[in-house]
N, C-alpha and C. Protein backbone atom coordinates (compact mmCIF):
# COMPACT_ATOMS: atom_id res chain seq x y z
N UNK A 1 0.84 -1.19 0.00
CA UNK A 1 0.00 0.00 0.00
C UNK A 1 0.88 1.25 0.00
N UNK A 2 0.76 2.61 -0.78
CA UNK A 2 1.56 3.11 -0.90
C UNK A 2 0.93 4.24 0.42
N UNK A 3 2.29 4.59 0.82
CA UNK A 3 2.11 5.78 1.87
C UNK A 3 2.02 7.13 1.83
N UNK A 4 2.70 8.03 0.97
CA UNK A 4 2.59 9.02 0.63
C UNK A 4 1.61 9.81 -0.02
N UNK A 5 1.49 10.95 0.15
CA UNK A 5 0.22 11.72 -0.15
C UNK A 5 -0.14 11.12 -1.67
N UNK A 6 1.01 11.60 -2.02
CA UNK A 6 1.52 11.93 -3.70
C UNK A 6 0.84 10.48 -4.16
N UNK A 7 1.38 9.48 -3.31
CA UNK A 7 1.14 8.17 -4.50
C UNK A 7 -0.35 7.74 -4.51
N UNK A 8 -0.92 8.35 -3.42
CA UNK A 8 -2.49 8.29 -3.09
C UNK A 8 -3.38 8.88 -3.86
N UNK A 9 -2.69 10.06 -4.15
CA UNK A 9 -3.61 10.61 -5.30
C UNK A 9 -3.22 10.23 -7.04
N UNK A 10 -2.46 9.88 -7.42
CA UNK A 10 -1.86 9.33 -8.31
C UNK A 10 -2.91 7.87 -8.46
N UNK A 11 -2.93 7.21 -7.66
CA UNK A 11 -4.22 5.94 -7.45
C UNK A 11 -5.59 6.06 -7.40
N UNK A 12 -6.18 7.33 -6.95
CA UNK A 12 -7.45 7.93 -7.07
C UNK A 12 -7.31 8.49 -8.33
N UNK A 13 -6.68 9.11 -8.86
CA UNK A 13 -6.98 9.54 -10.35
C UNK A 13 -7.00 8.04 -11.52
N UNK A 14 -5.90 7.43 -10.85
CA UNK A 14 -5.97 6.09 -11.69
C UNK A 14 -7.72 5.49 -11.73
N UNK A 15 -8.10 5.27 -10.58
CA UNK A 15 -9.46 4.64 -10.42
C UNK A 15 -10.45 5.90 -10.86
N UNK A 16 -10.19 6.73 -10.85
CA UNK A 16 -11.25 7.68 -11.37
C UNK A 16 -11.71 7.13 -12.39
N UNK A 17 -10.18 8.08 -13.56
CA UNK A 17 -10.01 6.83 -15.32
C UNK A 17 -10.99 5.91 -15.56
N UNK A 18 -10.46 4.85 -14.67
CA UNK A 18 -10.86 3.52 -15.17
C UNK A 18 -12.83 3.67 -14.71
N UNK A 19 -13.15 4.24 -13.78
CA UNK A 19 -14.84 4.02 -13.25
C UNK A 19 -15.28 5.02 -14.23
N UNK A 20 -14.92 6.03 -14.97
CA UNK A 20 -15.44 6.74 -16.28
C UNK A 20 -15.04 5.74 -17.66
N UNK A 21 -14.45 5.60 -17.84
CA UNK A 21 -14.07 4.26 -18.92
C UNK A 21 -15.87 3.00 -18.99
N UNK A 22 -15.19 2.78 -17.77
CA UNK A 22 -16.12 1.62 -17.10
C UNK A 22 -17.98 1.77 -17.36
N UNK A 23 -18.02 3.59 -16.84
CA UNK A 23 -19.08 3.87 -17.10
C UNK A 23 -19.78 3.62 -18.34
N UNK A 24 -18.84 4.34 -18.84
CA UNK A 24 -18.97 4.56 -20.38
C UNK A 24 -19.81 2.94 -21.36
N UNK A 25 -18.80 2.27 -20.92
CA UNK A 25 -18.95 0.73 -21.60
C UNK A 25 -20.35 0.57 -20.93
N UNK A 26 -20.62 0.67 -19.63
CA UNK A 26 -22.20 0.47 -18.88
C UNK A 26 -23.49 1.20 -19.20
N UNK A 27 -22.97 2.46 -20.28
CA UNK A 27 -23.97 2.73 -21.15
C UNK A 27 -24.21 2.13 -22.30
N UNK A 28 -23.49 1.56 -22.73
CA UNK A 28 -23.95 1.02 -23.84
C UNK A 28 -24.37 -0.23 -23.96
N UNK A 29 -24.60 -0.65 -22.25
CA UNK A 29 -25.24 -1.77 -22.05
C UNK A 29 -25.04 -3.60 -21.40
N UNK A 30 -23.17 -3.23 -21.12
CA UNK A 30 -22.20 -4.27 -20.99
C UNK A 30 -22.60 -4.24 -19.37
N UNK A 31 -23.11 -5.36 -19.20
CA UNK A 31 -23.76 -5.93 -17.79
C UNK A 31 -22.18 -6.24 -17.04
N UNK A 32 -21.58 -6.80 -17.36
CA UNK A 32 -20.23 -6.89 -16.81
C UNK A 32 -19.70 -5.93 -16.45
N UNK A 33 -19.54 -4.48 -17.60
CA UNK A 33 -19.46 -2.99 -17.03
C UNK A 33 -19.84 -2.52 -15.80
N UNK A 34 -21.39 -2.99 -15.79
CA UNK A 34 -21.85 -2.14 -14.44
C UNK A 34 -21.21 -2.96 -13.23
N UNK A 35 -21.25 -4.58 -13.58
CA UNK A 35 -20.60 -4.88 -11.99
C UNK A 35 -19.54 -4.38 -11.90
N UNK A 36 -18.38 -3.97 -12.37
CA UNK A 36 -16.75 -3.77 -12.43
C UNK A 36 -17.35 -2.86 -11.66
N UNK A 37 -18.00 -1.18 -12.26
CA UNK A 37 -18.28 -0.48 -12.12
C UNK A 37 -18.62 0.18 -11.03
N UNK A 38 -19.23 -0.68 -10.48
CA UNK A 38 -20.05 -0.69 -8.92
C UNK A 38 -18.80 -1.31 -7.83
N UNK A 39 -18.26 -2.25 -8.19
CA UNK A 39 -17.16 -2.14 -7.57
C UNK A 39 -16.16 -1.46 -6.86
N UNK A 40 -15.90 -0.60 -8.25
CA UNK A 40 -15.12 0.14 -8.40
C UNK A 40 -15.30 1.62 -7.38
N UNK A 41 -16.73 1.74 -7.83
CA UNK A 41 -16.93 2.95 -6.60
C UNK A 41 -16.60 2.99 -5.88
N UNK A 42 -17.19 1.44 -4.86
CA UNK A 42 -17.01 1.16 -3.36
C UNK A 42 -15.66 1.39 -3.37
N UNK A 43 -14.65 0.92 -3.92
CA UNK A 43 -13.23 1.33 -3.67
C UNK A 43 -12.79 2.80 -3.47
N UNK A 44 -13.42 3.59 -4.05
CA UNK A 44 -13.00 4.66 -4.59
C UNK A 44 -13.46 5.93 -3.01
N UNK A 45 -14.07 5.34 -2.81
CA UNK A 45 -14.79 5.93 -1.26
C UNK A 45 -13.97 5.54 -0.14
C-alpha cells in the first residue's frame, strides 16, 4: 500500500479513469461494465 500523499492521489486519479471508462462501456449496455463499475466505486470511497 503506498504511503505518501503523492502516490495516493496518483491511485485515485488512476481509479477515477478507469470508473469513467467503465461507465462509459455500462452505457452502452455491458452488464459486466456495471458490476466492475459498482465495484469500483465502493473502492474509490
Amino acid at each position: 500500500m503506498p504511503t505518501s500523499k503523492k502516490q495516493l492521489v496518483k491511485l485515485n486519479k488512476a481509479k477515477k479513469e478507469k470508473a469513467e471508462e467503465l461507465a462509459k462501456q455500462a452505457a452502452a449496455g455491458s452488464k459486466e461494465a456495471q458490476k466492475k463499475l459498482k465495484k469500483l466505486e465502493k473502492k474509490i470511497k
